[in-house]
Protein backbone atom coordinates (compact mmCIF):
# COMPACT_ATOMS: atom_id res chain seq x y z
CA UNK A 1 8.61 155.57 118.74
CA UNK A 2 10.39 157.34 121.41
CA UNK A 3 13.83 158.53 121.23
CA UNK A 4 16.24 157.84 124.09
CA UNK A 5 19.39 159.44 124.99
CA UNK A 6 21.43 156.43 123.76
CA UNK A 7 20.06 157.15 120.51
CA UNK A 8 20.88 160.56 120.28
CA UNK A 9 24.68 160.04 121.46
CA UNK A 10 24.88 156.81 118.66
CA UNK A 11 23.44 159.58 116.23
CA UNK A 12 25.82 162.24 117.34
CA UNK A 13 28.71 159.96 116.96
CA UNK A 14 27.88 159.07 113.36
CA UNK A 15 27.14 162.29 113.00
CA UNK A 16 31.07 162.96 114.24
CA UNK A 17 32.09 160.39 111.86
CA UNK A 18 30.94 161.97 109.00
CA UNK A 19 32.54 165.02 110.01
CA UNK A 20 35.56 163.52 110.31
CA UNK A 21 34.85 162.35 106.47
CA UNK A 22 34.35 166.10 105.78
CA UNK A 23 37.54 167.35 107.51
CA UNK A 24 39.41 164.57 105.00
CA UNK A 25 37.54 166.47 101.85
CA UNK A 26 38.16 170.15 103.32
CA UNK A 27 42.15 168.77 104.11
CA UNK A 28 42.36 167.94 100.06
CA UNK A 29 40.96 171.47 99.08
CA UNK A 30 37.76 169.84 98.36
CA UNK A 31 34.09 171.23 99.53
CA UNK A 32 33.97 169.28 102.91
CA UNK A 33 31.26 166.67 102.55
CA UNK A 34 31.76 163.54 104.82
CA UNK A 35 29.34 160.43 104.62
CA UNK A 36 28.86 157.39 106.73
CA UNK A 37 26.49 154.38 106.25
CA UNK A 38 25.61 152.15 109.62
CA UNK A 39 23.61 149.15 110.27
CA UNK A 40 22.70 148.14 113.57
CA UNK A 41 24.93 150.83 114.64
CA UNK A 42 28.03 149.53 112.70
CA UNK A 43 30.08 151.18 110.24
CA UNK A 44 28.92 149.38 106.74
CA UNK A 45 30.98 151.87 104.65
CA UNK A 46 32.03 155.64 104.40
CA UNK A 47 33.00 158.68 101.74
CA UNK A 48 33.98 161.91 101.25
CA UNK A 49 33.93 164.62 98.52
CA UNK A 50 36.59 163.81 96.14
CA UNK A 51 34.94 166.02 92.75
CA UNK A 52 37.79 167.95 92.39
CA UNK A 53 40.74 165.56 92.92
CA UNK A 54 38.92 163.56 90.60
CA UNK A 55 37.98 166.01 88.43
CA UNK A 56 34.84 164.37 88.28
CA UNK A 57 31.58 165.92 89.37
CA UNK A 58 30.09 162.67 90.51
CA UNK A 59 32.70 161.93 92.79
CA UNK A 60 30.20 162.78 95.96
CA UNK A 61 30.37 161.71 99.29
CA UNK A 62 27.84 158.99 99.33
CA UNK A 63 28.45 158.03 95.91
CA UNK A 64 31.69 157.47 97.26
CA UNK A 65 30.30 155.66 99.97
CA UNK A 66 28.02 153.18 97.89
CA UNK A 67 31.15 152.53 95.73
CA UNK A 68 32.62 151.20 98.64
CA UNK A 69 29.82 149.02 99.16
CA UNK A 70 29.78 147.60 96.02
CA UNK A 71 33.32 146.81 95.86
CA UNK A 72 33.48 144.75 98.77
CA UNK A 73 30.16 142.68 98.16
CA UNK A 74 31.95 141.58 94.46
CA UNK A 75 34.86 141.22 96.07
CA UNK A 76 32.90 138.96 98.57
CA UNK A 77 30.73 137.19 96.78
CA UNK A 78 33.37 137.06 93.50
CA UNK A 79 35.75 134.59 95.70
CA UNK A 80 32.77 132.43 96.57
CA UNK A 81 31.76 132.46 92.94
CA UNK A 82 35.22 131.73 92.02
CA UNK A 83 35.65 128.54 95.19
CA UNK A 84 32.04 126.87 93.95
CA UNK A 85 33.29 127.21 90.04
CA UNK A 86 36.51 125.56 90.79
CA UNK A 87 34.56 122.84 92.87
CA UNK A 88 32.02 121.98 90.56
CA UNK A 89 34.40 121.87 87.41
């Protein structure tokens, strides 16, 4: 597979992103660790370091991140759980 220029700027703007996450962290007094998760080159969800707000060593960045995730797929698929329920009761 060969990489093209297009990929490296869609990696370096990611790459940005994440930064941007990190600047966030650093801005709070936190370690500055930024995290963004793509697919097909869209944003899917993001994080950054919150341990120490938190107090909370597994606050991470991309734990952070994955919470995200998981919040808005229950929140997602809890309404259409909750629309069939009411339907079929």
């Amino acid at each position: 597979m060969q990489v093209t220029q297009s990929d490296i700027n869609t990696n370096e703007f990611w790459m940005r992103e994440a930064l941007n996450m990190a600047q966030l962290s650093h801005s709070d007094g936190e370690i500055p660790v930024g995290c963004v998760i793509t697919c097909d080159n869209e944003l899917v969800s993001y994080g950054y370091n919150q341990t120490n707000a938190g107090h909370n060593g597994t606050l991470h960045a991309e734990f952070e991140a994955f919470d995200l995730i998981m919040i808005i797929w229950n929140y997602l698929h809890s309404s259409k759980d909750s629309a069939i329920s009411k339907l079929c009761t």
